[in-house]
C-alpha atoms as a PDB file:
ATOM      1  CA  UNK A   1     116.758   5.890 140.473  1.00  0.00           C
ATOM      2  CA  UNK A   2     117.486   3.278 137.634  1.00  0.00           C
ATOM      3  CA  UNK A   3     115.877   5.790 134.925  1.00  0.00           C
ATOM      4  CA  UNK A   4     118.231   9.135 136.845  1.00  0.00           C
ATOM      5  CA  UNK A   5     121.082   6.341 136.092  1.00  0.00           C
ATOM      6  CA  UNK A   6     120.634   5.741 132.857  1.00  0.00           C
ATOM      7  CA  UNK A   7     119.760   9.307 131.738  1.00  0.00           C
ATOM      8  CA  UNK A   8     123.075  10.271 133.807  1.00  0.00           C
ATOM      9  CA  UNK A   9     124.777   7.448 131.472  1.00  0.00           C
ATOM     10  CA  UNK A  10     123.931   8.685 128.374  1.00  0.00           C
ATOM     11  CA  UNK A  11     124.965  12.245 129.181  1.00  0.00           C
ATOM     12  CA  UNK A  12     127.863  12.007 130.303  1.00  0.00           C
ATOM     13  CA  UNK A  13     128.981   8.823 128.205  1.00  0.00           C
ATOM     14  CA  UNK A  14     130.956   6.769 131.259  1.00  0.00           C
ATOM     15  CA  UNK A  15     129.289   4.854 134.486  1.00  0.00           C
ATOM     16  CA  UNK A  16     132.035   6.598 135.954  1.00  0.00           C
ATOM     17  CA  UNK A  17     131.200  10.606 135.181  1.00  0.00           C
ATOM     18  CA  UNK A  18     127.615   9.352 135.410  1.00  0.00           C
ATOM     19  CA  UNK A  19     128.546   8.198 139.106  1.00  0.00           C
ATOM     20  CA  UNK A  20     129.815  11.362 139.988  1.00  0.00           C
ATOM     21  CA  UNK A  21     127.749  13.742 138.683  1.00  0.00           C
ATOM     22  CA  UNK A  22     124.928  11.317 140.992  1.00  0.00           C
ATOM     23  CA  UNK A  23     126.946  10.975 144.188  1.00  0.00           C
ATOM     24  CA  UNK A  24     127.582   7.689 143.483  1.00  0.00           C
ATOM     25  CA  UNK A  25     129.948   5.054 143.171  1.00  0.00           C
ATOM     26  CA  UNK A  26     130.723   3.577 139.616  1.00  0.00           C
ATOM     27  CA  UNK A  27     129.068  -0.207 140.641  1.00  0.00           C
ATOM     28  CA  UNK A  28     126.523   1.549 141.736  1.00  0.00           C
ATOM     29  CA  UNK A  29     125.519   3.149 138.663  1.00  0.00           C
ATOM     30  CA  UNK A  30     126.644  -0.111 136.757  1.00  0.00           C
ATOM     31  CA  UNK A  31     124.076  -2.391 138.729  1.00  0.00           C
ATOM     32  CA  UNK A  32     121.166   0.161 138.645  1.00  0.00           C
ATOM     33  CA  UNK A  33     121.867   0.303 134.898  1.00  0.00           C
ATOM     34  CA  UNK A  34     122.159  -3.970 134.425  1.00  0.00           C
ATOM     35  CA  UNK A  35     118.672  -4.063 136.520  1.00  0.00           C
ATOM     36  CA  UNK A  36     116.964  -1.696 134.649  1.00  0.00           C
ATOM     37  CA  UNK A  37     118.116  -3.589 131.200  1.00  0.00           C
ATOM     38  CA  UNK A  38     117.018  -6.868 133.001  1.00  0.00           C
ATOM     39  CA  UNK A  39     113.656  -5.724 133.478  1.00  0.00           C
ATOM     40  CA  UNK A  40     113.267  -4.594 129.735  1.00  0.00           C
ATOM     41  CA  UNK A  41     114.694  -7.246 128.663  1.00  0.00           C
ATOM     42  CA  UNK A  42     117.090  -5.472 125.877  1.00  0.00           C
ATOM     43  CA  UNK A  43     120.255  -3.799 125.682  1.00  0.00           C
ATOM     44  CA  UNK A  44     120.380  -0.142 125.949  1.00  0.00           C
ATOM     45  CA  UNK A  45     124.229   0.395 125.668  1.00  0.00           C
ATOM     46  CA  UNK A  46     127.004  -0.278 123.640  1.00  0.00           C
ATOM     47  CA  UNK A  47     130.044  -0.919 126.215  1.00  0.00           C
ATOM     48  CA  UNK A  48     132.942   0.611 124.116  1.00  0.00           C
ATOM     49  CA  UNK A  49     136.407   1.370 125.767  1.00  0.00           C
ATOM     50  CA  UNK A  50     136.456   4.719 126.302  1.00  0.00           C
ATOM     51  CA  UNK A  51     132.664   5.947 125.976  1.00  0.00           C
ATOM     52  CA  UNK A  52     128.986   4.451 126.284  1.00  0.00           C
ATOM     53  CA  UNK A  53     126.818   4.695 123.039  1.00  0.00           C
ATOM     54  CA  UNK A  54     122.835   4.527 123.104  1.00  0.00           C
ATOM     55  CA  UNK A  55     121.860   1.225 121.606  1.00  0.00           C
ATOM     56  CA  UNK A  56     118.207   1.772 119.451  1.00  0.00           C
ATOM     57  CA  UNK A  57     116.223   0.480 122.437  1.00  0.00           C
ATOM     58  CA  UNK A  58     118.491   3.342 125.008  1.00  0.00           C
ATOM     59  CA  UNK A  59     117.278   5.714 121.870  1.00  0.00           C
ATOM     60  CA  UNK A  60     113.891   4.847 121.997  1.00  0.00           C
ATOM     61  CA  UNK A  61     113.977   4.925 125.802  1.00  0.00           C
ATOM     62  CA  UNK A  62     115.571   8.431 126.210  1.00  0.00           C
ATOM     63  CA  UNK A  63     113.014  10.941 125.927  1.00  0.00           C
ATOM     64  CA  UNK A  64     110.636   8.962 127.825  1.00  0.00           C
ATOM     65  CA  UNK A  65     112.941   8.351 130.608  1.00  0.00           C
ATOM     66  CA  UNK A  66     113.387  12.168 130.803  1.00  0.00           C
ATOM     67  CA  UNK A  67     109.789  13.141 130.511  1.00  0.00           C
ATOM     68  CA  UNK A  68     109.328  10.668 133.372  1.00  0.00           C
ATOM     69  CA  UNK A  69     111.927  11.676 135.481  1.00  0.00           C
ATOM     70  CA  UNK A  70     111.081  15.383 134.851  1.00  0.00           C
ATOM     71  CA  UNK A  71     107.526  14.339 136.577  1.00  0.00           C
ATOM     72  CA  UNK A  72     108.588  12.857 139.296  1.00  0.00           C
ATOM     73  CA  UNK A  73     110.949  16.173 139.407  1.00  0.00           C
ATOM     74  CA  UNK A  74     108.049  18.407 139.522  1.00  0.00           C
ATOM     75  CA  UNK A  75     105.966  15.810 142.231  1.00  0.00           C
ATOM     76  CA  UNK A  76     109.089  15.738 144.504  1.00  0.00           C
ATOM     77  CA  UNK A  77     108.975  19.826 144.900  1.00  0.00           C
ATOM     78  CA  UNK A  78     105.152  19.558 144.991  1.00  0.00           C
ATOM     79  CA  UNK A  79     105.588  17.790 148.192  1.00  0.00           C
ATOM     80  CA  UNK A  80     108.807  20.030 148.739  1.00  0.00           C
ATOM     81  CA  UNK A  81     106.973  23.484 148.770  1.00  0.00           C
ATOM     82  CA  UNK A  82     103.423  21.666 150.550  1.00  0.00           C
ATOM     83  CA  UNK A  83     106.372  21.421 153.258  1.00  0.00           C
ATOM     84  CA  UNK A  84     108.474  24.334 153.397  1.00  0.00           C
ATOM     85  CA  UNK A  85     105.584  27.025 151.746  1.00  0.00           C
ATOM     86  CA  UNK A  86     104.903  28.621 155.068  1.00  0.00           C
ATOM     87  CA  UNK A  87     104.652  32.324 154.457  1.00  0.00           C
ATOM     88  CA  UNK A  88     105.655  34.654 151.466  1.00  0.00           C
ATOM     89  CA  UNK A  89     103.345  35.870 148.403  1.00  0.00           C
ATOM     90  CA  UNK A  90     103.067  34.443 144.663  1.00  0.00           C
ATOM     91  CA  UNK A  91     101.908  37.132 141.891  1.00  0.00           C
ATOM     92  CA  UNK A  92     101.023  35.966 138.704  1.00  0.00           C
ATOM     93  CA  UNK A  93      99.313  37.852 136.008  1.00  0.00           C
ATOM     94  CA  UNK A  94      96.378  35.624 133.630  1.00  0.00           C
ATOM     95  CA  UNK A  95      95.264  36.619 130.294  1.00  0.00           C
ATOM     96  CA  UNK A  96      91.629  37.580 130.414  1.00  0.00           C
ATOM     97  CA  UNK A  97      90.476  34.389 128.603  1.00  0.00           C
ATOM     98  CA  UNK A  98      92.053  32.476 130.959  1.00  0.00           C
ATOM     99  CA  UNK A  99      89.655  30.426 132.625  1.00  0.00           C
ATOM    100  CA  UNK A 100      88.608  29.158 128.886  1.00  0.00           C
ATOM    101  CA  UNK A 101      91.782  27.273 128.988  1.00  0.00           C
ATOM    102  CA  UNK A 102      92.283  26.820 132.883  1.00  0.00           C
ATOM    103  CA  UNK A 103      88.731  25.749 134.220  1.00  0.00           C
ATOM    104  CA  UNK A 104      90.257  26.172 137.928  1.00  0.00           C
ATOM    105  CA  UNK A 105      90.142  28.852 140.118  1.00  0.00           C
ATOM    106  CA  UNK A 106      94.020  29.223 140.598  1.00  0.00           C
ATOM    107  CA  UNK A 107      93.813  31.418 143.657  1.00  0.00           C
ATOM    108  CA  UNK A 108      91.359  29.113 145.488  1.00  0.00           C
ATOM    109  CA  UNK A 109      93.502  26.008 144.704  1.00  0.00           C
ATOM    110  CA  UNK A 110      96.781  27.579 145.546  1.00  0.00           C
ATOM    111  CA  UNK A 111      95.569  29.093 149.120  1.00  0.00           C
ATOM    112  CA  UNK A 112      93.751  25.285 149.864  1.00  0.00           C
ATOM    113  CA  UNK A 113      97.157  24.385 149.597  1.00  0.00           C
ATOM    114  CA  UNK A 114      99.295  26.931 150.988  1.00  0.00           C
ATOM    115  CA  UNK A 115      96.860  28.897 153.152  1.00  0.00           C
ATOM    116  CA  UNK A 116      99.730  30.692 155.180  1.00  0.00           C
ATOM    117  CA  UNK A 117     101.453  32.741 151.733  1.00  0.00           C
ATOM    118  CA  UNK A 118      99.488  35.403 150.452  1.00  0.00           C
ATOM    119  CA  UNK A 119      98.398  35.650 146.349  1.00  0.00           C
ATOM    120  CA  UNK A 120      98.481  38.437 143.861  1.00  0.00           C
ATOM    121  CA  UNK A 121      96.332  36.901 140.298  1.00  0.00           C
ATOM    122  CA  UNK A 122      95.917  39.666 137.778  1.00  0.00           C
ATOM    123  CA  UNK A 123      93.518  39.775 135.247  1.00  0.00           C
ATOM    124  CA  UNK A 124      93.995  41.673 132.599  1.00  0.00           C
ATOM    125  CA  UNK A 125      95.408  42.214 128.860  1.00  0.00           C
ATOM    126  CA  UNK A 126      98.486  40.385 128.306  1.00  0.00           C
ATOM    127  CA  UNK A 127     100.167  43.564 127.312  1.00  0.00           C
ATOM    128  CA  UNK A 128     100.063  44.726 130.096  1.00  0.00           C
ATOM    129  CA  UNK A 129     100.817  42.057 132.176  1.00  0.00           C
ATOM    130  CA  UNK A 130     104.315  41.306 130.284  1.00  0.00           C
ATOM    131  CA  UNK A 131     104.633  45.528 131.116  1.00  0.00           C
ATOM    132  CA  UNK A 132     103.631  44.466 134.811  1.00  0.00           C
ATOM    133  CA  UNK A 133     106.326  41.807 134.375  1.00  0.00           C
ATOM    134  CA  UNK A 134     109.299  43.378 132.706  1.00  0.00           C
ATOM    135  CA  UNK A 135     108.661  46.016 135.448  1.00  0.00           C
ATOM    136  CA  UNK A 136     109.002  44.024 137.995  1.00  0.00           C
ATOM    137  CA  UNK A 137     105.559  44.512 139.323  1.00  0.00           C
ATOM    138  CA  UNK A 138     104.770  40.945 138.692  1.00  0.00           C
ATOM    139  CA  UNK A 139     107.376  37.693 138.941  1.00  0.00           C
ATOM    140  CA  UNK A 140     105.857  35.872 135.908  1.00  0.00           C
ATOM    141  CA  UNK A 141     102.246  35.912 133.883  1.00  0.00           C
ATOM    142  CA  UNK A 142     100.587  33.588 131.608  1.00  0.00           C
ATOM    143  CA  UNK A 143      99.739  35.666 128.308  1.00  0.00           C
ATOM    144  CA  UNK A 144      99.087  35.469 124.648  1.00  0.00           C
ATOM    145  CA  UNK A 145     102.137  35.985 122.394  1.00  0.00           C
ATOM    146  CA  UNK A 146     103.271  38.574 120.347  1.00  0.00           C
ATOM    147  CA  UNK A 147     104.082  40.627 123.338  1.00  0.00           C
ATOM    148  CA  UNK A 148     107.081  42.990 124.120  1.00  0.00           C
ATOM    149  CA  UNK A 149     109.197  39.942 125.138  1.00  0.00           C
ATOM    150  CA  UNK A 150     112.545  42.713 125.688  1.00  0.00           C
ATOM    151  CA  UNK A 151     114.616  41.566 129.070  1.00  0.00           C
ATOM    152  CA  UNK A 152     112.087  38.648 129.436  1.00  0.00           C
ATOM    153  CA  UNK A 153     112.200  34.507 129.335  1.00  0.00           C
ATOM    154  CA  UNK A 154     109.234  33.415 127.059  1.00  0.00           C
ATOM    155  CA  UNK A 155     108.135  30.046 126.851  1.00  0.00           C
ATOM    156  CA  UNK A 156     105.158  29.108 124.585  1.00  0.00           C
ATOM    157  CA  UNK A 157     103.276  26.782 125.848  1.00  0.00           C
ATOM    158  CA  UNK A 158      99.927  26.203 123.817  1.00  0.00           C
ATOM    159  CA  UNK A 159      98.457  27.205 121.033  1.00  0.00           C
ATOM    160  CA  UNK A 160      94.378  27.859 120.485  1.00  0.00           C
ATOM    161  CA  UNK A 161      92.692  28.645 117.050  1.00  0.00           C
ATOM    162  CA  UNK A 162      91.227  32.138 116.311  1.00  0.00           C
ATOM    163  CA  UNK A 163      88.493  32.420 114.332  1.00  0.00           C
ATOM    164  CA  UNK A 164      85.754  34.768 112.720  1.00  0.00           C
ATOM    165  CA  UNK A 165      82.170  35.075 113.745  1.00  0.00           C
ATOM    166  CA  UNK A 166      79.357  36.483 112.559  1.00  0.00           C
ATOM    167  CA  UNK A 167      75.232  36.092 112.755  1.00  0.00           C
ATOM    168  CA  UNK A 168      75.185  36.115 109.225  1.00  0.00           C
ATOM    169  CA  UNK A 169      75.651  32.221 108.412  1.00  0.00           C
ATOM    170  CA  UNK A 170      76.301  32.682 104.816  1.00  0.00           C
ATOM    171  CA  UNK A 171      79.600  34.428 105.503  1.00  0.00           C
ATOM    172  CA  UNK A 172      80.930  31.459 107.587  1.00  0.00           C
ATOM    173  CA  UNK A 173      80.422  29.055 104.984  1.00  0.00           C
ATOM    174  CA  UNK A 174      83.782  29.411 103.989  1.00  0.00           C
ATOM    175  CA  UNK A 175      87.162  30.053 104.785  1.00  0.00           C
ATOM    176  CA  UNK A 176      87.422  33.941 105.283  1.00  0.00           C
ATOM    177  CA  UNK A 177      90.662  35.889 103.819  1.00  0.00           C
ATOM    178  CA  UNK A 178      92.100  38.498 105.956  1.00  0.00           C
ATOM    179  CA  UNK A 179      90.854  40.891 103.000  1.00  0.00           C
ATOM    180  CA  UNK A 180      86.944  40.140 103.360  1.00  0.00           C
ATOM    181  CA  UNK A 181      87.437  40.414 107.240  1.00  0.00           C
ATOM    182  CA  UNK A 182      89.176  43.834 106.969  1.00  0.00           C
ATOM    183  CA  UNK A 183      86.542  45.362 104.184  1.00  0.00           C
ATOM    184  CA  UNK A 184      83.233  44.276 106.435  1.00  0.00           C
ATOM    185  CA  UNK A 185      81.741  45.655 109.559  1.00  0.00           C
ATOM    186  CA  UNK A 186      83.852  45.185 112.669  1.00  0.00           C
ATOM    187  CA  UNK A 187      83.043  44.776 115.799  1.00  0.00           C
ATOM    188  CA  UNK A 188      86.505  44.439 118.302  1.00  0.00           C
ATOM    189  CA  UNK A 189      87.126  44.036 121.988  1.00  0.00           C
ATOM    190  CA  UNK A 190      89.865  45.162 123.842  1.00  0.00           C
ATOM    191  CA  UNK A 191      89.647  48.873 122.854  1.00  0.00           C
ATOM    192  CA  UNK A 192      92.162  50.492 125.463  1.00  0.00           C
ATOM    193  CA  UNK A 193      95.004  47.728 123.595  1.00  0.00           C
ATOM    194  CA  UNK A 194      93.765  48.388 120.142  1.00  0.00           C
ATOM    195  CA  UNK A 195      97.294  48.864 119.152  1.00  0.00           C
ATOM    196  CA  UNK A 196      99.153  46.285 121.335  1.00  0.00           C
ATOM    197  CA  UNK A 197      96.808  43.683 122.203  1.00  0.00           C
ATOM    198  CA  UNK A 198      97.856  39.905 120.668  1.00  0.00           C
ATOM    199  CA  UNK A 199      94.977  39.343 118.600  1.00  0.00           C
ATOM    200  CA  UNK A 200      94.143  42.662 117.500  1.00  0.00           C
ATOM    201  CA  UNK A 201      98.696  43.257 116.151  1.00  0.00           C
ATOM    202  CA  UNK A 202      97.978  39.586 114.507  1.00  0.00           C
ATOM    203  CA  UNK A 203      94.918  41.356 112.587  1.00  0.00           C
ATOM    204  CA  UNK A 204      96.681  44.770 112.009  1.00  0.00           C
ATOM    205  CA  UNK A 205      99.904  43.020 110.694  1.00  0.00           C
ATOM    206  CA  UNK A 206      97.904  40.647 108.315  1.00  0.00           C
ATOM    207  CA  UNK A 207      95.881  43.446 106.856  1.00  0.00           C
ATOM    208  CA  UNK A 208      98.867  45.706 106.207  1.00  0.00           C
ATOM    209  CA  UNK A 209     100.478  43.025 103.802  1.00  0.00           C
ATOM    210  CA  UNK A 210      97.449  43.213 101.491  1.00  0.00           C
ATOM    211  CA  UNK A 211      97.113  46.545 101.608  1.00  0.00           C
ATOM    212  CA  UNK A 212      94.286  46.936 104.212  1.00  0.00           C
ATOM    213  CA  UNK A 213      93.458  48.440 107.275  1.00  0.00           C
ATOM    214  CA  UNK A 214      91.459  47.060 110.927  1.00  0.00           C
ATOM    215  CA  UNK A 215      88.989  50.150 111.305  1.00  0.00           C
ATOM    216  CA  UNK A 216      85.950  48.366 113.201  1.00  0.00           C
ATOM    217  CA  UNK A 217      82.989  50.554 113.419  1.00  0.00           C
ATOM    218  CA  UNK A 218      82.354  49.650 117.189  1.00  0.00           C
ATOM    219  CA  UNK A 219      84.940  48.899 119.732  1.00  0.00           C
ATOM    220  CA  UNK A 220      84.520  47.684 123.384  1.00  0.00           C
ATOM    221  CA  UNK A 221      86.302  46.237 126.125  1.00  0.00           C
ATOM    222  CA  UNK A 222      85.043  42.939 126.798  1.00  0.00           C
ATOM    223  CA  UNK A 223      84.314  39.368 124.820  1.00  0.00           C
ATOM    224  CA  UNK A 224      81.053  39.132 125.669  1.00  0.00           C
ATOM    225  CA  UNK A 225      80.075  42.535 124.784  1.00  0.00           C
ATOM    226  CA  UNK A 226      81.479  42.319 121.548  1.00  0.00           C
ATOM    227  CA  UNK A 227      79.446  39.262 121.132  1.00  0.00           C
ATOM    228  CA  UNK A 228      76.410  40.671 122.192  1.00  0.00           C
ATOM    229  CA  UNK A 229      76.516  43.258 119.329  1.00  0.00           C
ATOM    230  CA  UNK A 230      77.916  40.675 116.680  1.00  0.00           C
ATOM    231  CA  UNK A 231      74.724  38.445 117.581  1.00  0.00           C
ATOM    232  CA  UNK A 232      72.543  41.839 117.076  1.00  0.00           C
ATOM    233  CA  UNK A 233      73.872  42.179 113.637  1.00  0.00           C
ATOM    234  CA  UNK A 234      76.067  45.601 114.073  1.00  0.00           C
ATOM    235  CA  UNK A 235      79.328  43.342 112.719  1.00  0.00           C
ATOM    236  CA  UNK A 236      81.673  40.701 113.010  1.00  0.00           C
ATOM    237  CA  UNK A 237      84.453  40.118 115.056  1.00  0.00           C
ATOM    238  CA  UNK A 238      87.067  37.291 116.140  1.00  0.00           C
ATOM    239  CA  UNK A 239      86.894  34.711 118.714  1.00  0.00           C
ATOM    240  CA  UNK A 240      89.162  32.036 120.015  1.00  0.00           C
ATOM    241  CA  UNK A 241      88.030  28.299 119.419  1.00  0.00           C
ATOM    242  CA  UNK A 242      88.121  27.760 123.179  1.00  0.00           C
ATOM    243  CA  UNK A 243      85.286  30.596 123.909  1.00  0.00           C
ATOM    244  CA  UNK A 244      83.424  29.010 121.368  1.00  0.00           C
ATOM    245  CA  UNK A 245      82.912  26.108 123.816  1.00  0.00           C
ATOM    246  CA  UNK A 246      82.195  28.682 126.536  1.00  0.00           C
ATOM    247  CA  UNK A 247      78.470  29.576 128.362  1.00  0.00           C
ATOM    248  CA  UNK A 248      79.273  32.885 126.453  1.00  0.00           C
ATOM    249  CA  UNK A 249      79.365  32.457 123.502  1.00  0.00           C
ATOM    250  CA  UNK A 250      75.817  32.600 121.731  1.00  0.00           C
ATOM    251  CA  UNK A 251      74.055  29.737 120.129  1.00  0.00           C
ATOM    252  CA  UNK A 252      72.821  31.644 116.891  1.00  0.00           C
ATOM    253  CA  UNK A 253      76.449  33.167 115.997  1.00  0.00           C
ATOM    254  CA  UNK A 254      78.336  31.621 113.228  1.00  0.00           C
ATOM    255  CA  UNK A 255      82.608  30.980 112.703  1.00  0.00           C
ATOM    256  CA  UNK A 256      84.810  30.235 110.032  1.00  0.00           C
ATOM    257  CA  UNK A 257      88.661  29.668 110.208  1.00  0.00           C
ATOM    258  CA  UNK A 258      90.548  32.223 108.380  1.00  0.00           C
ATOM    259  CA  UNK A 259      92.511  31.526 105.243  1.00  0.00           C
ATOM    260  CA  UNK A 260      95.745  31.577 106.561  1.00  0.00           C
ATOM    261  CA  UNK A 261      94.630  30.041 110.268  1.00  0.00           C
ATOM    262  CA  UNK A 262      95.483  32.610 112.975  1.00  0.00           C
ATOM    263  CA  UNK A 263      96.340  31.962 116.787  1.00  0.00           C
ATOM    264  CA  UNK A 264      96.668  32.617 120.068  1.00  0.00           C
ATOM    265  CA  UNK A 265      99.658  31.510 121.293  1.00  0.00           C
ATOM    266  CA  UNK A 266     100.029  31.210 125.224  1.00  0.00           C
ATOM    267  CA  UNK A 267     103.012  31.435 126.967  1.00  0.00           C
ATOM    268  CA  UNK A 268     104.456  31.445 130.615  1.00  0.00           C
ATOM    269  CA  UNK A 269     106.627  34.835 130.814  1.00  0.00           C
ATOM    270  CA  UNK A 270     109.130  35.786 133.267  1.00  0.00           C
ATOM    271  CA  UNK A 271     112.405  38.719 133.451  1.00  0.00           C
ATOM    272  CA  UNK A 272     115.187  37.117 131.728  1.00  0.00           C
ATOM    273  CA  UNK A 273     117.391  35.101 134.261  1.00  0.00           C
ATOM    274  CA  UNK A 274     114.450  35.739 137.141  1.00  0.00           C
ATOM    275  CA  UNK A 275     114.616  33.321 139.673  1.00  0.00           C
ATOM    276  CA  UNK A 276     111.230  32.997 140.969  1.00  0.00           C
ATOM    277  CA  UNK A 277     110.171  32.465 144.514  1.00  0.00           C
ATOM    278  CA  UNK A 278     108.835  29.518 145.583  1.00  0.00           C
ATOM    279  CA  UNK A 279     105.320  30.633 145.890  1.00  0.00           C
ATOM    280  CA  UNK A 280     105.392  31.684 142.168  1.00  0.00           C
ATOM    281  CA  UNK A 281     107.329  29.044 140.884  1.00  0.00           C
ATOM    282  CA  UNK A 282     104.389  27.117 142.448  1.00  0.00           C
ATOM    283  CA  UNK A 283     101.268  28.634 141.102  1.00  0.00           C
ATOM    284  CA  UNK A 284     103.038  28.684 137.674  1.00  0.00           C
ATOM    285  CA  UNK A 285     103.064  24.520 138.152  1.00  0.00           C
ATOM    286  CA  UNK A 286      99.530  25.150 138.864  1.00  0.00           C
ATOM    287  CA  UNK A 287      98.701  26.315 136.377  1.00  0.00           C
ATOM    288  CA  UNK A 288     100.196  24.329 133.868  1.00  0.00           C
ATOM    289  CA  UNK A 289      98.563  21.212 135.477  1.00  0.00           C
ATOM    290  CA  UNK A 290      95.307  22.999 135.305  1.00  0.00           C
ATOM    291  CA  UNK A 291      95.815  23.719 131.406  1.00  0.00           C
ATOM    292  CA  UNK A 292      97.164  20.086 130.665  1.00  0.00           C
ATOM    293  CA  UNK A 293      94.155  18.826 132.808  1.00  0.00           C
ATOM    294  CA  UNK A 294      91.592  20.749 130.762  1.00  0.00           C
ATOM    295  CA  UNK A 295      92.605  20.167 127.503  1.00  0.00           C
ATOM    296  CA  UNK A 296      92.841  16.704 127.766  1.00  0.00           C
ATOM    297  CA  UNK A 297      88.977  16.498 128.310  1.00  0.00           C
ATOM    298  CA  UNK A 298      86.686  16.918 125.270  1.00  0.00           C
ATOM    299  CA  UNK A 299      85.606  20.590 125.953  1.00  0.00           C
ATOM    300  CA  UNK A 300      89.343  21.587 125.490  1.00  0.00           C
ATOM    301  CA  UNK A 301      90.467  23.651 122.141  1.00  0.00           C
ATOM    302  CA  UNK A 302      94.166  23.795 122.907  1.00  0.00           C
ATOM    303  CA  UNK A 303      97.146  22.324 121.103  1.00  0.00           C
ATOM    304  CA  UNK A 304      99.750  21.572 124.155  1.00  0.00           C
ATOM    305  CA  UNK A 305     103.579  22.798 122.520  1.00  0.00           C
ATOM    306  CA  UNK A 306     105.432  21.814 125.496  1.00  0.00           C
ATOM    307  CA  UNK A 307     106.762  18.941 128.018  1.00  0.00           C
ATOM    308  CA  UNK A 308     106.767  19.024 131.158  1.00  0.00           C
ATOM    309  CA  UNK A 309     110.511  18.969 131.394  1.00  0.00           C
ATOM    310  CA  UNK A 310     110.286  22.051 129.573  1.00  0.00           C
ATOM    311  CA  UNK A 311     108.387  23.960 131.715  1.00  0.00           C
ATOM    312  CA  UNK A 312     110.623  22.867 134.830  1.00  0.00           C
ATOM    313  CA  UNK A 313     114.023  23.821 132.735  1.00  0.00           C
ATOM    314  CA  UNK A 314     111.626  27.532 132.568  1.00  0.00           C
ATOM    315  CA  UNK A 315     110.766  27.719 136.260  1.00  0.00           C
ATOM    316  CA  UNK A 316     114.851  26.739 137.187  1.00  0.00           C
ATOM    317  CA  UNK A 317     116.386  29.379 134.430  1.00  0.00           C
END
């Protein structure tokens, strides 16, 4: 309560608005705000007449008081929904590479947890999931930006490296332009999203400004088929760092970061102004704790973009 005070404090810049906007009274908020200074042992406001200003300590204290109070936020209605979660459905669409990032079985965890409300998890190109979405077929999706983001709330969330690979180690020996990429054998997954899949606009765009076209000689639908082939010499192809550290990926293939580094970028989607149901809103915490729990061990590849308090202001748009 003493860090809700203080935050409360510094936004709205009296103990007395602060004390209303908490249900409070003003000695209240006053006391819980002396307290928490005695137990730091510094200032953190200037007491002027009219307003309160942020000493350098209530500066330095600020976004750490709101990431922690933004936690405890998203515990509270943890323990909220584990109550009141009695029926309903959550659908959620996941990119295809999703458990490279995840390494949980979302749908397992959430029904442990909420056996009584029913779960929709797609699979599939991200796409077509933020189609599924904007549609309304879906409530929200983890996917891999660019996507058609019209009518929808987009929030990215992590970032992974893409990069080339080949059998052939003397082409991964260096950084590889987008040129040398485009003029050599191809092999590409994805094929039914040649044209809108993440990766594969990322490649087409790139090759377009130098004057070059993607025109892989084999395209299939999967990762792992597409490695298969690149490991039996037919071409190369592209691979996110993450699958890298996979069981899939095969131990005589070679990579190489591009010249100008490319990513995958993933995001939580939703339809603009959406309020999700609590089901969803739930298995989209899920998953975020899943991601943040996976790349903070040493098999994860991920760059985390976000805060927490972030992805609560995206689940209460």
């Amino acid at each position: 309560m003493q860090l809700q005070a203080f935050l409360a404090a510094a936004t709205c810049g009296t103990f007395t608005a602060a004390a209303d906007e908490l249900g409070m009274s003003q000695p209240a908020v006053s006391d819980l705000i002396r307290r928490l200074e005695g137990e730091l042992g510094a200032k953190l406001f200037v007491r002027g007449s009219r307003t309160l200003n942020l000493t350098s300590a209530g500066q330095q204290l600020l976004p750490h008081a709101e990431q922690a109070v933004a936690s405890a936020a998203l515990g509270a209605q943890a323990v909220r929904l584990q109550v009141e979660l009695g029926g309903g459905t959550a659908t959620f669409g996941l990119l295809r590479n999703a458990d490279f990032y995840l390494n949980a079985d979302l749908a397992k965890r959430f029904r442990t947890r909420y056996p009584n409300v029913r779960v929709r998890l797609v699979g599939q190109n991200s796409a077509e999931s933020a189609s599924d979405i904007a549609n309304g077929v879906l409530e929200a999706g983890l996917v891999t930006l660019p996507v058609d983001d019209t009518g929808m709330d987009v929030l990215p969330i992590a970032r992974d490296e893409v990069v080339f690979v080949t059998a052939d180690a003397s082409r991964a020996r260096r950084r590889v332009s987008i040129g040398a990429f485009a003029a050599g054998p191809l092999v590409l997954y994805d094929a039914h999203y040649a044209t809108t899949d993440p990766a594969r606009r990322q490649l087409n765009d790139r090759a377009q400004l130098v004057g070059q076209r993607i025109d892989p000689v084999v395209e299939v639908e999967y990762l792992t088929t597409a490695l298969s082939l690149v490991e039996e010499g037919f071409g190369d192809s592209i691979v996110c760092r993450a699958a890298t550290k996979s069981t899939i990926m095969p131990d005589n293939l070679y990579t190489a970061s591009f010249e100008e580094p490319m990513f995958d970028t993933l995001a939580f989607v939703k339809r603009r102004g959406q309020v999700l149901s609590p089901a969803t809103r739930e298995l989209v915490r899920l998953a975020w704790d899943a991601l943040c729990a996976y790349q903070d061990t040493p098999h994860g590849t991920a760059e985390i973009l976000v805060e927490p308090q972030d992805v609560q202001g995206f689940l209460e748009r």
